[in-house]
Every structure is written in structure tokens, then in C-alpha cells.
C-alpha atoms as a PDB file:
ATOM      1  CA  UNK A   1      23.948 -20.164 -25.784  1.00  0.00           C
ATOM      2  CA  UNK A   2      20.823 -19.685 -27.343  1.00  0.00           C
ATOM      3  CA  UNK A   3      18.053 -16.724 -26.526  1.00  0.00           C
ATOM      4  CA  UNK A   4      15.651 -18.939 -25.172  1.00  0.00           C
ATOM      5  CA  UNK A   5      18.200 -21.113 -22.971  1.00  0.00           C
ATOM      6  CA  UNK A   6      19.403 -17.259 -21.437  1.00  0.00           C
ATOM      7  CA  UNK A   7      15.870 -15.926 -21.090  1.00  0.00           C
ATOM      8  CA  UNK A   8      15.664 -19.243 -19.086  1.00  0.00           C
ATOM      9  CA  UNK A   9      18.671 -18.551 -16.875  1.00  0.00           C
ATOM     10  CA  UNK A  10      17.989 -14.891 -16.384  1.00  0.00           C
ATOM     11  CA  UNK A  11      14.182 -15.491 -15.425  1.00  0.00           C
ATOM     12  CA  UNK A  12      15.430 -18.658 -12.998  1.00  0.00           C
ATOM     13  CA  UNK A  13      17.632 -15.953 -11.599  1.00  0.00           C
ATOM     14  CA  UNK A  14      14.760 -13.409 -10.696  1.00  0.00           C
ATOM     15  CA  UNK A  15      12.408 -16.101  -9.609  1.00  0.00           C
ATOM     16  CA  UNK A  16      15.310 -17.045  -7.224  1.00  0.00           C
ATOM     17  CA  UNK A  17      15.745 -13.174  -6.159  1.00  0.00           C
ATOM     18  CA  UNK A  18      11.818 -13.782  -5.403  1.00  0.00           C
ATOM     19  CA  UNK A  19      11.819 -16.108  -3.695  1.00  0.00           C
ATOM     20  CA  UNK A  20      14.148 -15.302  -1.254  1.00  0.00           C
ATOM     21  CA  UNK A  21      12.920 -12.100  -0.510  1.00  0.00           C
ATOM     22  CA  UNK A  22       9.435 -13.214   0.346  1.00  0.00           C
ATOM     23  CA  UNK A  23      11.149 -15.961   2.687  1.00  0.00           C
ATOM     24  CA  UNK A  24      12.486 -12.913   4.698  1.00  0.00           C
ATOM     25  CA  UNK A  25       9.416 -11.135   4.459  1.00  0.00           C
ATOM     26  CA  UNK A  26       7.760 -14.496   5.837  1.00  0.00           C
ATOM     27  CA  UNK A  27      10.201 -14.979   8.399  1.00  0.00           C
ATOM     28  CA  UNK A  28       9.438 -11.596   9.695  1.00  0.00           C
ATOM     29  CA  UNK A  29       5.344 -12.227  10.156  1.00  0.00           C
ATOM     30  CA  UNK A  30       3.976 -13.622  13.593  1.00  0.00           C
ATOM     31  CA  UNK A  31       0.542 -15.353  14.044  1.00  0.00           C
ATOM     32  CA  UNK A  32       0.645 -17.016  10.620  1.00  0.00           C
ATOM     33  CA  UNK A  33       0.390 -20.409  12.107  1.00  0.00           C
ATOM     34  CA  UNK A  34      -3.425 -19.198  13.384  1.00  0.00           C
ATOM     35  CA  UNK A  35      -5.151 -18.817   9.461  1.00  0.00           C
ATOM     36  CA  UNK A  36      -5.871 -22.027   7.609  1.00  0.00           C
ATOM     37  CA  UNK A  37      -3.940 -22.300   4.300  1.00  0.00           C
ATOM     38  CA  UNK A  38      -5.501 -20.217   1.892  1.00  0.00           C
ATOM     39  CA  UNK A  39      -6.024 -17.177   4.881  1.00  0.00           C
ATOM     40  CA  UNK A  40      -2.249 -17.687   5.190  1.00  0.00           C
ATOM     41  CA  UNK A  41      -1.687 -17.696   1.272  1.00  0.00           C
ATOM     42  CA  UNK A  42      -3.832 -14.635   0.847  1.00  0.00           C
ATOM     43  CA  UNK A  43      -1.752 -12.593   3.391  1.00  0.00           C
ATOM     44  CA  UNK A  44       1.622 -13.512   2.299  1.00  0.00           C
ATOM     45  CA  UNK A  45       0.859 -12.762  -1.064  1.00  0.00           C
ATOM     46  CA  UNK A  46      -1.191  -9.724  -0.688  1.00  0.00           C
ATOM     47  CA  UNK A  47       1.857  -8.002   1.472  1.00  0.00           C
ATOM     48  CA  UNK A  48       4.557  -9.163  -1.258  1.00  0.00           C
ATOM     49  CA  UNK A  49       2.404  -6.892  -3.655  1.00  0.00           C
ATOM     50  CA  UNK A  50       1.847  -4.212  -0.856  1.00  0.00           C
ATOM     51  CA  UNK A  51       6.091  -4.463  -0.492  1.00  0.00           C
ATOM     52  CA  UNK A  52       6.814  -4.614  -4.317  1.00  0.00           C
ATOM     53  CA  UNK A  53       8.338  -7.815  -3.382  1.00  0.00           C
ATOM     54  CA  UNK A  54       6.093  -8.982  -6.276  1.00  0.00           C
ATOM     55  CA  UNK A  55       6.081  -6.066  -8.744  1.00  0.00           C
ATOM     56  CA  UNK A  56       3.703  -4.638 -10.685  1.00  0.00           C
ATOM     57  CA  UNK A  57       3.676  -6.522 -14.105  1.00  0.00           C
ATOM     58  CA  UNK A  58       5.106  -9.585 -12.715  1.00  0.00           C
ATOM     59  CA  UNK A  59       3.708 -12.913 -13.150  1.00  0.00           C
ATOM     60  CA  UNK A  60       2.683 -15.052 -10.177  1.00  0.00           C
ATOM     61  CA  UNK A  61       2.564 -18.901 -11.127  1.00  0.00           C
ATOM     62  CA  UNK A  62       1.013 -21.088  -8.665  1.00  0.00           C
ATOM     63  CA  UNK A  63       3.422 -23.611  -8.620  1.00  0.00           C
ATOM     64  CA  UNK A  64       6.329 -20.997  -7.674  1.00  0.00           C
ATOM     65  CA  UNK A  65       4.467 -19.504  -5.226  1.00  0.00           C
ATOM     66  CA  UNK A  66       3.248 -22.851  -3.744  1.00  0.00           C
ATOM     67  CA  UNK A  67       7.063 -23.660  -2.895  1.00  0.00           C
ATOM     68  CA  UNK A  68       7.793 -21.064  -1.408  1.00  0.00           C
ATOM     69  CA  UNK A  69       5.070 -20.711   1.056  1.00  0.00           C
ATOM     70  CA  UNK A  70       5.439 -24.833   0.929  1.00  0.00           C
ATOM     71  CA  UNK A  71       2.074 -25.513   0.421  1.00  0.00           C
ATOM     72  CA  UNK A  72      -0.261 -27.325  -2.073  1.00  0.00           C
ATOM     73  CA  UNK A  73      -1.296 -24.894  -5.365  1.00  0.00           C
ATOM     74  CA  UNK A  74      -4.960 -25.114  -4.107  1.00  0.00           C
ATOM     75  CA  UNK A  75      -4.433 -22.804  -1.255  1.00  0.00           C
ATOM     76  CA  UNK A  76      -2.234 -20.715  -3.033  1.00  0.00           C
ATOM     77  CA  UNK A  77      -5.012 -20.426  -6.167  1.00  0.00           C
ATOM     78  CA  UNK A  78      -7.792 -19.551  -3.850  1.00  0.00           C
ATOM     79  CA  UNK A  79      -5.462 -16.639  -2.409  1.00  0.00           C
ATOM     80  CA  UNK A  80      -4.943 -15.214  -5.961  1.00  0.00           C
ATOM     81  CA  UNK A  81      -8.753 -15.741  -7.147  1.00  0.00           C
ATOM     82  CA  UNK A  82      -9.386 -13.477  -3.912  1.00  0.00           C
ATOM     83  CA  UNK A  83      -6.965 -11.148  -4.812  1.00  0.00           C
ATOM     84  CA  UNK A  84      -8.136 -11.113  -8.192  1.00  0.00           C
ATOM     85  CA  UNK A  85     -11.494 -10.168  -6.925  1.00  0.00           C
ATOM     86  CA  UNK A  86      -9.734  -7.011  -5.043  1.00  0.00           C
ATOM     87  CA  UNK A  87      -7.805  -5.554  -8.209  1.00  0.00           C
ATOM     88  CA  UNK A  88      -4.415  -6.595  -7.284  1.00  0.00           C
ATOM     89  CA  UNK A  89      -3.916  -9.599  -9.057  1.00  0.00           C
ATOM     90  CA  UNK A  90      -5.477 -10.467 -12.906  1.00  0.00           C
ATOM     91  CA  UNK A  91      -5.804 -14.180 -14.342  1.00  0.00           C
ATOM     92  CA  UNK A  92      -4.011 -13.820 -18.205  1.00  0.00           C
ATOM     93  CA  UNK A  93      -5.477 -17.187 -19.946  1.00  0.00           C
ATOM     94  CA  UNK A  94      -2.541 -19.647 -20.479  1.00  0.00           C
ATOM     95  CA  UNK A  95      -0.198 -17.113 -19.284  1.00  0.00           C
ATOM     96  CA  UNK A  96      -1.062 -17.052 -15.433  1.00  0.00           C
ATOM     97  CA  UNK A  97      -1.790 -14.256 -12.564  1.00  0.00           C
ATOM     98  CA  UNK A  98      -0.359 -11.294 -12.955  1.00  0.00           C
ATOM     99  CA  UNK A  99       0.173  -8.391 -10.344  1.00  0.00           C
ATOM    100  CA  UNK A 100      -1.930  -5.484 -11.964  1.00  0.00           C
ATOM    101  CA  UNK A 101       0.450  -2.895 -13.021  1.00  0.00           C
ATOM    102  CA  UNK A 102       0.150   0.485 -11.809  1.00  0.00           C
ATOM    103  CA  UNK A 103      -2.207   2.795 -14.090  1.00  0.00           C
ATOM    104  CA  UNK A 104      -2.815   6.685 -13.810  1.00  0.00           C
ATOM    105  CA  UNK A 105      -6.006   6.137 -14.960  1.00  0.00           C
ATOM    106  CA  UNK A 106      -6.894   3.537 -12.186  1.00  0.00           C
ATOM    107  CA  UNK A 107      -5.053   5.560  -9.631  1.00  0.00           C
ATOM    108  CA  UNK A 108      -7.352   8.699 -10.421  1.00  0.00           C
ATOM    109  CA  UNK A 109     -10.596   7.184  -9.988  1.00  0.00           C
ATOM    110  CA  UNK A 110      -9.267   4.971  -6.502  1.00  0.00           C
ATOM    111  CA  UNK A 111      -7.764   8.981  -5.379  1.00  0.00           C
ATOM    112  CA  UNK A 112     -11.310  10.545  -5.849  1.00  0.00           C
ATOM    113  CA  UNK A 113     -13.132   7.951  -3.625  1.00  0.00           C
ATOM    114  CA  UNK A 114     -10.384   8.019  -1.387  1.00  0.00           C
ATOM    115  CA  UNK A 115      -9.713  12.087  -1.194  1.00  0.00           C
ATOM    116  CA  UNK A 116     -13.634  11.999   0.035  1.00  0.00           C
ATOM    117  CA  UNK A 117     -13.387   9.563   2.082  1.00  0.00           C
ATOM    118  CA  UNK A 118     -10.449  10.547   3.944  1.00  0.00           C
ATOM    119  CA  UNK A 119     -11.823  14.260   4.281  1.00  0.00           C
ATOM    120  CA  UNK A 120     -15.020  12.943   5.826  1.00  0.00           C
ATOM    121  CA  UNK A 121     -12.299  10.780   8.155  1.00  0.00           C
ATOM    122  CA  UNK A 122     -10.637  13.907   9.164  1.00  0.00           C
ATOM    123  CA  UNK A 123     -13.552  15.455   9.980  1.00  0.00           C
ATOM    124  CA  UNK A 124     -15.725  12.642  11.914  1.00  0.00           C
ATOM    125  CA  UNK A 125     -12.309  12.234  14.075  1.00  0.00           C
ATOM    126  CA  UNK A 126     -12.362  15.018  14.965  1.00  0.00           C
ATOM    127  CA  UNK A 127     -15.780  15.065  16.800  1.00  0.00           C
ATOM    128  CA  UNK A 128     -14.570  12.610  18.857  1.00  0.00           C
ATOM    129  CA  UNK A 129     -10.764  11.839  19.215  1.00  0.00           C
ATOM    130  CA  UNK A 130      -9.226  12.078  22.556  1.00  0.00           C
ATOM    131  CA  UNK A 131      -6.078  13.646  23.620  1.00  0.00           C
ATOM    132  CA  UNK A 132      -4.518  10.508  23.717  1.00  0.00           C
ATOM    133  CA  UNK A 133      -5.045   9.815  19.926  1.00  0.00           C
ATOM    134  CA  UNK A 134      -4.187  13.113  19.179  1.00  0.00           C
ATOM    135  CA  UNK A 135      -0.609  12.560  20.755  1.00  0.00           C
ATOM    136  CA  UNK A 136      -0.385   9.512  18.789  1.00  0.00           C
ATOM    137  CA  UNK A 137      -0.957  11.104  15.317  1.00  0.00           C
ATOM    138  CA  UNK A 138       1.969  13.761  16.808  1.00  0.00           C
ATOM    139  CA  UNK A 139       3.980  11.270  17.504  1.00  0.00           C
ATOM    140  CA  UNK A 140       3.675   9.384  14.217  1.00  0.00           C
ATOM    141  CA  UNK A 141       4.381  13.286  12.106  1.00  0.00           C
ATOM    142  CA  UNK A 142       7.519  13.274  14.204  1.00  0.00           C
ATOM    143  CA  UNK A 143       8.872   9.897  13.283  1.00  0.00           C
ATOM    144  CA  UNK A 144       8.381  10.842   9.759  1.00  0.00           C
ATOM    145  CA  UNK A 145      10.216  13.612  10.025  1.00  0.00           C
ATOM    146  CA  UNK A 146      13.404  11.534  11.578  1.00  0.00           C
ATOM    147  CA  UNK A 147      12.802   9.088   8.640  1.00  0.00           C
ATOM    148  CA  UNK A 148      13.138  12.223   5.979  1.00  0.00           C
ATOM    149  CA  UNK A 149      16.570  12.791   8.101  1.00  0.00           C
ATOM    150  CA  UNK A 150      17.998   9.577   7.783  1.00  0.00           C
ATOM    151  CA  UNK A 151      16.644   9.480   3.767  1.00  0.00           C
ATOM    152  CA  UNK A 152      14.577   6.746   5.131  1.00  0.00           C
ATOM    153  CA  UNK A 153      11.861   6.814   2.569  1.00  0.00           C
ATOM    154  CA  UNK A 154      10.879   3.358   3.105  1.00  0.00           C
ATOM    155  CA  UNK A 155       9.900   3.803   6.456  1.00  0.00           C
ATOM    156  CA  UNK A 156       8.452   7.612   5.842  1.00  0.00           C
ATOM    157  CA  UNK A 157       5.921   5.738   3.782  1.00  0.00           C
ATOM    158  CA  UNK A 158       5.040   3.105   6.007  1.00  0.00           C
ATOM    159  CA  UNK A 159       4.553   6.118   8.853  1.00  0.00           C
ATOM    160  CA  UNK A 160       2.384   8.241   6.414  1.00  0.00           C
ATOM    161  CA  UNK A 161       0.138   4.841   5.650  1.00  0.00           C
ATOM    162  CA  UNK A 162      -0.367   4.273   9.261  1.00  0.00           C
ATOM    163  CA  UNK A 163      -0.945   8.012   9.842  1.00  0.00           C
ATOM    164  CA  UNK A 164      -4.020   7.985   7.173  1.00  0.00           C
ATOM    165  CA  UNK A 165      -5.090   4.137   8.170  1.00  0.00           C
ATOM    166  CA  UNK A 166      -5.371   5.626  11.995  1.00  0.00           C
ATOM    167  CA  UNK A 167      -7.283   8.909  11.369  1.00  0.00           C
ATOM    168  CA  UNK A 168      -9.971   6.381   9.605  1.00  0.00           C
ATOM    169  CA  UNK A 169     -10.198   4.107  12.684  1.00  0.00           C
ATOM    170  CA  UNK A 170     -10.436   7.325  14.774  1.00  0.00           C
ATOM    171  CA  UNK A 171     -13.446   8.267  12.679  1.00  0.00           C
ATOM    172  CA  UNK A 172     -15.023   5.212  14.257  1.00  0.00           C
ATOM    173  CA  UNK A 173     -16.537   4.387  11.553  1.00  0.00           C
ATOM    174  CA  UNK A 174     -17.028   0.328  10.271  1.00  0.00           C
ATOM    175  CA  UNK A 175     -18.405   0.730   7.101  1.00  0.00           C
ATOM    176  CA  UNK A 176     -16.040   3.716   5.972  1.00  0.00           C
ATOM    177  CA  UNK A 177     -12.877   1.804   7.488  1.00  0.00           C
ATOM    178  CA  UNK A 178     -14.363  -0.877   5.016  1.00  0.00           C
ATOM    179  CA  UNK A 179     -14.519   0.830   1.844  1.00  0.00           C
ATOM    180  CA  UNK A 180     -10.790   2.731   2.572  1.00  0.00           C
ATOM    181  CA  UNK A 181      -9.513  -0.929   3.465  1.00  0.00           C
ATOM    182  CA  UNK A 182     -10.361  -2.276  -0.076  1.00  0.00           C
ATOM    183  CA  UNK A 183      -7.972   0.772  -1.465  1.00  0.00           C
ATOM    184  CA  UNK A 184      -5.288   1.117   0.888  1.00  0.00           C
ATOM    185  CA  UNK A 185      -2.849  -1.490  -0.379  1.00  0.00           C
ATOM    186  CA  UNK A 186      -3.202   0.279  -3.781  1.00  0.00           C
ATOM    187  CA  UNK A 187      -2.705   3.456  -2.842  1.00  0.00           C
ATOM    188  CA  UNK A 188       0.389   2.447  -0.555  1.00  0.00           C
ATOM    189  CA  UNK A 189       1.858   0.106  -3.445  1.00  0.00           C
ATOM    190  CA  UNK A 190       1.636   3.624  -5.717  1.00  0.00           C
ATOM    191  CA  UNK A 191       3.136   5.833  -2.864  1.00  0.00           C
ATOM    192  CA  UNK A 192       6.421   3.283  -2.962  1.00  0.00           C
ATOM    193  CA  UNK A 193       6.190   2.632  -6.395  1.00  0.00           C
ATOM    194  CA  UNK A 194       7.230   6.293  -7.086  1.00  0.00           C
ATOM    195  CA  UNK A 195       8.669   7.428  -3.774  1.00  0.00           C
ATOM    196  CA  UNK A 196      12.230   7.968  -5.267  1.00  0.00           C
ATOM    197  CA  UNK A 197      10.824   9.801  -8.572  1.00  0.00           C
ATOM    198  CA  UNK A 198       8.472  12.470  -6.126  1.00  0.00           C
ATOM    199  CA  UNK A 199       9.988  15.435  -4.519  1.00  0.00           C
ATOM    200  CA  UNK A 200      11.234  14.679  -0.983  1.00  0.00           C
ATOM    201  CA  UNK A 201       7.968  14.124   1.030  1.00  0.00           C
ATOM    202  CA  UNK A 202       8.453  17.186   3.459  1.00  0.00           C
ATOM    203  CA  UNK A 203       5.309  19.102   1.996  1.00  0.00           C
ATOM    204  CA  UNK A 204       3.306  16.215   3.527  1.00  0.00           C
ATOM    205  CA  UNK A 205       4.565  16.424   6.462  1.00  0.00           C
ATOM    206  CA  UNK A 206       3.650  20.235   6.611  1.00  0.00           C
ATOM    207  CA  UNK A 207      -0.101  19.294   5.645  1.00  0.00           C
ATOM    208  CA  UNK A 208      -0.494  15.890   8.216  1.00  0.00           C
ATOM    209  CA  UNK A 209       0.961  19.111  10.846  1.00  0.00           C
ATOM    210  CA  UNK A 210      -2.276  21.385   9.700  1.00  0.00           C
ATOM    211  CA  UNK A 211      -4.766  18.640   9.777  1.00  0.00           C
ATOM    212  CA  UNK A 212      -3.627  18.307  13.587  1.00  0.00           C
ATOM    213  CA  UNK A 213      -3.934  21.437  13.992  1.00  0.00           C
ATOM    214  CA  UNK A 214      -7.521  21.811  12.895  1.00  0.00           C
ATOM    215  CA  UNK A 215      -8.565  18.453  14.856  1.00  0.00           C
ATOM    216  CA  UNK A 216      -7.319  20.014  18.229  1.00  0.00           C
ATOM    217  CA  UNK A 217      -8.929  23.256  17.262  1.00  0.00           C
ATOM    218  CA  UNK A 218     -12.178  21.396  17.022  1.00  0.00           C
ATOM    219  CA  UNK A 219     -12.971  22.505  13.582  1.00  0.00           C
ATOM    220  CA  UNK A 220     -13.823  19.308  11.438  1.00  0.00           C
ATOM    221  CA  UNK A 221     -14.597  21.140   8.496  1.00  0.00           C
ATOM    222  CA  UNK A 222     -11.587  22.931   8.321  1.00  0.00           C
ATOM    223  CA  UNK A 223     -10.089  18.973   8.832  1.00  0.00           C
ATOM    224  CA  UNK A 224     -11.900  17.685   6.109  1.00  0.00           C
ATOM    225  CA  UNK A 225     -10.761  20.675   3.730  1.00  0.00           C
ATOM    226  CA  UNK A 226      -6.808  20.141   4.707  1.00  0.00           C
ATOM    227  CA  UNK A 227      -6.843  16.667   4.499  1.00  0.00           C
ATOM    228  CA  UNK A 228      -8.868  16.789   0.677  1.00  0.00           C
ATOM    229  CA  UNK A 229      -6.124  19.601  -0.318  1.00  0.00           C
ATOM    230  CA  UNK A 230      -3.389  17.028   0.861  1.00  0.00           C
ATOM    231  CA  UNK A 231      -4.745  14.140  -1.023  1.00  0.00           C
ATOM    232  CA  UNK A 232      -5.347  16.425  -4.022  1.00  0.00           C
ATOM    233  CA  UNK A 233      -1.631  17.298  -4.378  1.00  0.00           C
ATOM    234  CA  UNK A 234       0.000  13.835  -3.421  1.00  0.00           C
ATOM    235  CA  UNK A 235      -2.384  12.658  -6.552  1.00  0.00           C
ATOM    236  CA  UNK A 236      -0.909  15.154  -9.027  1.00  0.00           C
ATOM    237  CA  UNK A 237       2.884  14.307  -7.614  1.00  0.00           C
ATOM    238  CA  UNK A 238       2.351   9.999  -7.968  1.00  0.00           C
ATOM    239  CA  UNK A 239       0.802  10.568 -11.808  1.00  0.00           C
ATOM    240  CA  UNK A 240       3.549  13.002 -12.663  1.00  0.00           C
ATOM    241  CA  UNK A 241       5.990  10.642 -10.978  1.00  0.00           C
ATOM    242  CA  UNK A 242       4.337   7.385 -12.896  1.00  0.00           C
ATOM    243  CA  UNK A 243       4.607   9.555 -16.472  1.00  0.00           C
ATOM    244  CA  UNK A 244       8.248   9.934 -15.808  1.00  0.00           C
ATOM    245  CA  UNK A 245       9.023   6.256 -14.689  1.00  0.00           C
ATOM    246  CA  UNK A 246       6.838   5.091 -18.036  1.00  0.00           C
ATOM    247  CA  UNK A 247       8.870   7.395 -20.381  1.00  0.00           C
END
């Protein structure tokens, strides 16, 4: 069998792999039915690259993805142009889409924007979040820590994402939930990128517990300072982590 006639098999066989995980990741989504095409498109695809279901690196062909989602490639090619327009996806002439890989470089300048923006989060939430919230947050820290006991590290990330994404919507801010929003997929897609190259998440755990702390006590400064320490550190572990997965 000759090289190209392999690569052909072996590149069938990963496009198959593909394929069927986004059909379980599709089969798993409710309220699809209410976007129009490319709305539906753009959500499917933008999650597979959230879930790594479409690594970084990988190329996205229209057709393929068309298939699966069982659609026309017009749909499907205004989802990626929009993506392209976000930073996940990039358009290589005569080659395709691409999922943007995972830089340090990139990943530094998105952590700067988002360290300040999450401290000023931290801190606006906690002029006005009720007891209620608070108990959520609490709740959220303890399901993380039953995920680190079951070396559930999946679900530990989802837990820490919806920790951050709900101290921003606390904030009650529109316009910083917007400018967060455009990063958060990134950020996430970095945290499970490396998540089994990082030390075991526990630290984080111990710094979501003190930026609690500080939002019950009232103090939003001391809030904004935890939370920019805690973003700070999780930086240096992901580009450490990304060094050693690129060799």
C-alpha cells in the first residue's frame, strides 16, 4: 500500500472518530431546532472547539462538517467566517479552516485583559451579590472539590468555568460580561487543553475559597486582589504546561 493511499485511510479514520463524537455531542444539545441554520452551525461548531472535539490544529472542511450537522455548506461557511472573526477558527487559502492552535503568546495577551477584567468582576460583585448567589458560588467550590476526588478533571473544569462565567454576571455588568464572553471559550479550550500536564487543580480551589471569603466580608478590593493573584498563577501553570506538551 502506498503512503498516500494509508495517509488516506488513517485520515478517513479520524474524520470518522470526528464525526461521531460531535453526533453525541449534538445529541446531547436541546433548543437547537429554535436557531436558523447558520445560528445552529455556529453553536455546534463553536462547542466542538470549546470540547476539543475539534482540536487545535485540525482542519475543518465544509463539506465534512456539512454532513454531519446534515446541512447545506452555506450555513456551515457562514458559521466558520463568524468564528473566524472571533479567533477560533483561521481560513488557510486552498487548504481550508483551521481551528487556531493554542499559542503562549496569544494566551498571555487574552490572560492580561482577562486577569483585569475578572478582578474588577470580583470586586463589582461584591457590592451587590446576595446571599443567595453567594451560596451558589459555595456550592459550585464544593462540587469541584468532589470532582478532584473522583479525578474528574473534566468536570472540575467545566465547574471552575462556570464559577468565573457567574462571578461576571454577578458583577451585573453588560458590557464587561461582553468583552469576557469574546475570551471565555479560549481560555476554557487552554484550561482542558493542558489539564492533565498542570498540577492537580487543588490550589484553585484554595483561591475561588478566599475570593468568597473576601465577597462575604464586604471587601471588594481585597476581591479584586485574590481573584488577579489567582488568574496570575493559573497563567504561569497553562504556559508551563503548553512548553511541556510542545517539547
Amino acid at each position: 500500500m502506498n503512503r498516500d493511499k494509508k495517509e488516506e485511510i488513517q485520515e478517513s479514520l479520524t474524520q470518522s472518530g470526528m464525526a461521531k463524537e460531535m453526533e453525541s455531542m449534538i445529541a446531547n444539545l436541546e433548543g437547537l431546532e429554535r436557531y436558523r441554520l447558520p445560528q445552529r452551525a455556529y453553536h455546534i461548531v463553536r462547542l466542538a472547539i470549546r470540547e476539543l472535539v475539534l482540536s487545535p490544529g485540525k482542519t475543518v472542511l465544509e463539506r465534512e462538517v456539512a454532513e454531519i450537522l446534515q446541512m447545506s455548506r452555506t450555513p456551515v461557511r457562514e458559521a466558520l467566517v463568524r468564528l473566524e472573526t472571533e479567533g477560533m477558527v483561521r481560513l488557510i487559502p486552498r487548504r481550508g479552516f483551521i481551528v487556531e492552535p493554542i499559542e503562549k503568546e496569544a494566551l498571555n495577551e487574552i490572560y492580561e485583559i482577562v486577569e483585569t477584567m475578572d478582578g474588577l468582576a470580583a470586586e463589582r460583585a461584591s457590592e451587590k451579590i446576595t446571599s443567595d448567589e453567594l451560596d451558589k458560588l459555595d456550592s459550585l467550590i464544593l462540587q469541584q472539590e468532589e470532582a478532584l476526588l473522583t479525578n474528574d478533571l473534566k468536570k472540575w473544569a467545566g465547574l471552575d468555568d462556570e464559577f468565573h462565567n457567574r462571578l461576571i454576571q454577578y458583577a451585573n455588568n453588560k458590557r464587561l460580561n461582553v468583552v469576557v464572553d469574546i475570551f471565555s471559550d479560549q481560555l476554557y479550550r487552554a484550561r482542558l487543553y493542558t489539564i492533565h500536564h498542570r498540577p492537580i487543580p487543588s490550589r484553585s480551589i484554595e483561591e475561588h475559597k478566599a475570593v468568597l471569603a473576601c465577597m462575604r466580608a464586604n471587601d471588594g478590593a481585597a476581591a479584586r486582589m485574590v481573584m488577579q493573584t489567582h488568574r496570575k498563577r493559573a497563567r504561569k501553570e497553562i504556559i508551563a504546561a503548553l512548553d511541556r506538551i510542545k517539547g
